[in-house]
Protein backbone atom coordinates (compact mmCIF):
# COMPACT_ATOMS: atom_id res chain seq x y z
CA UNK A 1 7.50 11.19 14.11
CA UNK A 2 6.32 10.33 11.06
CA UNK A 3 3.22 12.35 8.78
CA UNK A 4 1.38 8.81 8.98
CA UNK A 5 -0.22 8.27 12.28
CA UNK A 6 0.41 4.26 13.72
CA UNK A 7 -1.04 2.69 16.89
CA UNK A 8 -0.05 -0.47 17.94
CA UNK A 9 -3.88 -1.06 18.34
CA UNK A 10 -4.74 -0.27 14.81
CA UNK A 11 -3.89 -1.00 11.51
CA UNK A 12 -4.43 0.45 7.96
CA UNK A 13 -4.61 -0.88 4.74
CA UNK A 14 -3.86 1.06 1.57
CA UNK A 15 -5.43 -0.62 -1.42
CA UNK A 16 -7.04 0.04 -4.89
CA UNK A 17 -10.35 -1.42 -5.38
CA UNK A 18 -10.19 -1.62 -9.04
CA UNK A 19 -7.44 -3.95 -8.89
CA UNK A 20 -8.56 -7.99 -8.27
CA UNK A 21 -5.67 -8.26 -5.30
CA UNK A 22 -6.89 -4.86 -4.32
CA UNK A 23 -9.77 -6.46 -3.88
CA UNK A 24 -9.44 -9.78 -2.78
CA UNK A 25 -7.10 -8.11 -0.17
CA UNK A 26 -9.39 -5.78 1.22
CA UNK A 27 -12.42 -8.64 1.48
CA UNK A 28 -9.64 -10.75 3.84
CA UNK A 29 -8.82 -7.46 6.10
CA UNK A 30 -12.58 -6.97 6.88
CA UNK A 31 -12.65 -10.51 8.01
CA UNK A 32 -9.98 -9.75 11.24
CA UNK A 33 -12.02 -8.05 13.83
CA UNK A 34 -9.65 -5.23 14.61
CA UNK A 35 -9.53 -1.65 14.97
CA UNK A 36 -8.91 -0.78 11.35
CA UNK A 37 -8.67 2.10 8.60
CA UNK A 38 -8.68 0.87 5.17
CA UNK A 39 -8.15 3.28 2.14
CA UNK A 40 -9.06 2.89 -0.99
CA UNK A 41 -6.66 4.72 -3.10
CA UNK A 42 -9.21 4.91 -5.91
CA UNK A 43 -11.38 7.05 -4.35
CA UNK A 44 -9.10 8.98 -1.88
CA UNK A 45 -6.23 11.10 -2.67
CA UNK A 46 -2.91 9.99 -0.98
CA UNK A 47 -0.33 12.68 -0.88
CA UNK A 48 3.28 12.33 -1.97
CA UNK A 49 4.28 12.65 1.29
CA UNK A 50 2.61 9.48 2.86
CA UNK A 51 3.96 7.60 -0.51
CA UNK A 52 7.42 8.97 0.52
CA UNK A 53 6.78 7.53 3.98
CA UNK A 54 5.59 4.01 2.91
CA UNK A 55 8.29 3.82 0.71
CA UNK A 56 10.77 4.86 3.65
CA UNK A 57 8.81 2.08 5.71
CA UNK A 58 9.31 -0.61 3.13
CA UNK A 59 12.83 0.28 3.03
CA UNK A 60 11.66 0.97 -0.74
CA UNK A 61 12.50 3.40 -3.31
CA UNK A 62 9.53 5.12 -4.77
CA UNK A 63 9.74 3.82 -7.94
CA UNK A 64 9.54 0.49 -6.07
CA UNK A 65 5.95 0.96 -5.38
CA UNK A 66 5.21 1.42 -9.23
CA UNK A 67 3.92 -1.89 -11.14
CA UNK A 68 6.24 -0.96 -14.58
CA UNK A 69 4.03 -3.84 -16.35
CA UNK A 70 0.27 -2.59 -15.34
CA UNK A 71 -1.67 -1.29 -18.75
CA UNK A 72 -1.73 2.49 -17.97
CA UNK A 73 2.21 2.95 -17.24
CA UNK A 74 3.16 0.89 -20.31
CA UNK A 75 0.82 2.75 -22.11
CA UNK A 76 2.13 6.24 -21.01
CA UNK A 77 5.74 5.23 -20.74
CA UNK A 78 5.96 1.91 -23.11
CA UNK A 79 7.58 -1.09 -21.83
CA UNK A 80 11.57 0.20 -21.77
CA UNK A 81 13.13 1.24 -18.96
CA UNK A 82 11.95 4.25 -17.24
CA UNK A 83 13.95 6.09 -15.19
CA UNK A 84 12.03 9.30 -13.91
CA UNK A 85 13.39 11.31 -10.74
CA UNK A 86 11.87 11.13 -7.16
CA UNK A 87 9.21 13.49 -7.48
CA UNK A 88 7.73 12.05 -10.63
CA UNK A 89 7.19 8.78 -8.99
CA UNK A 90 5.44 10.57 -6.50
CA UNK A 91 3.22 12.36 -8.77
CA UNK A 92 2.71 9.09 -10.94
CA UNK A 93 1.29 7.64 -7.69
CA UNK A 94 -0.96 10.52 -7.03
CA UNK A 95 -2.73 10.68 -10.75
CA UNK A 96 -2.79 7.05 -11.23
CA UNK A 97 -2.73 5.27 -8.37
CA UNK A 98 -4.51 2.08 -9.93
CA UNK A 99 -0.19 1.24 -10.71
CA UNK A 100 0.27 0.61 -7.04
CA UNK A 101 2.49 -2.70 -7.13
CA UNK A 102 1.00 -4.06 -4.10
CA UNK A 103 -1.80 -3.16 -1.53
CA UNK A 104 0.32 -1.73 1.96
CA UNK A 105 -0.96 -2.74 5.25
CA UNK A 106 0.38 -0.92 8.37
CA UNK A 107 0.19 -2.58 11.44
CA UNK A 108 1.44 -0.93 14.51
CA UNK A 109 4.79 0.77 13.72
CA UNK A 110 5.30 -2.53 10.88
CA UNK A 111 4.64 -1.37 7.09
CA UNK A 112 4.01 -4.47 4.90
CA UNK A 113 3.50 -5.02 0.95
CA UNK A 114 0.45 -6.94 0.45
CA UNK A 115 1.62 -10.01 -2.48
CA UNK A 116 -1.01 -12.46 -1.18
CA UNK A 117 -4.24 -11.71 0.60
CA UNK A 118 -3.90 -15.34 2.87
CA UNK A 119 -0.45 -13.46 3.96
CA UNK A 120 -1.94 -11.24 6.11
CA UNK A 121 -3.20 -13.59 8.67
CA UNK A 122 0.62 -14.45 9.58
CA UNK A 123 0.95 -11.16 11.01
CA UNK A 124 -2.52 -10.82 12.95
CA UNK A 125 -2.78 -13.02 16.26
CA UNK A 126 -5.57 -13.44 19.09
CA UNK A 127 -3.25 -11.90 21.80
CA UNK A 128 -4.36 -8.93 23.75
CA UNK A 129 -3.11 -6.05 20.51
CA UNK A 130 -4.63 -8.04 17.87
CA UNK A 131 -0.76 -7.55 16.20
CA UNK A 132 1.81 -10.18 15.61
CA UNK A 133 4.99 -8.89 16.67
């Protein structure tokens, strides 16, 4: 069992509203009428260990989750490659979130990256869960 708690009559979105697709992505999950937790990562603390998880999810290293080209990494680690080990990635999600490649929604047991708001009506249905499976 994982540290993340899934329903397959809920769904979660991990987002940061100071982002425009954290945004724009948040405005289209309020529009499905479903039993849903969205958090904003800007103004909640997300441990390590649910990064870890989402990463796990994803099928995703850590570092995977970390947008190399946003403003504040380039301007803490320039633009080379950075190659920093597990639990730095962890902590670089923790005290700057707002490098989050992509908002995560979690629907059921399914853990998806977030590229295009529009997206996530492919994976909601009218059926009886609310989920596509």
């Amino acid at each position: 069992m994982g540290i993340i708690a899934t329903n397959d009559n809920k769904v979660a979105l991990y987002y940061h509203s100071g982002t425009s697709l954290g945004k724009q992505t948040y405005a289209y999950f309020n529009s499905f009428e479903k039993d849903s937790l969205a958090i904003d990562i800007a103004k909640n603390k997300v441990p390590g260990s649910h990064w870890a998880e989402i990463a796990d999810h994803l099928d995703l290293q850590i570092s995977d989750l970390v947008d190399r080209e946003h403003p504040d990494f380039v301007k803490t680690y320039g633009d080379e490659d950075v190659n920093l080990e597990e639990h730095d990635w962890l902590k670089l999600l923790e005290k700057s979130p707002q490098v989050l490649t992509y908002p995560i929604v979690i629907i059921g047991e399914k853990f998806v990256q977030v590229k295009n708001p529009s997206d996530l009506s492919k994976h909601f249905e009218s059926d009886s869960t609310g989920i596509d499976e």
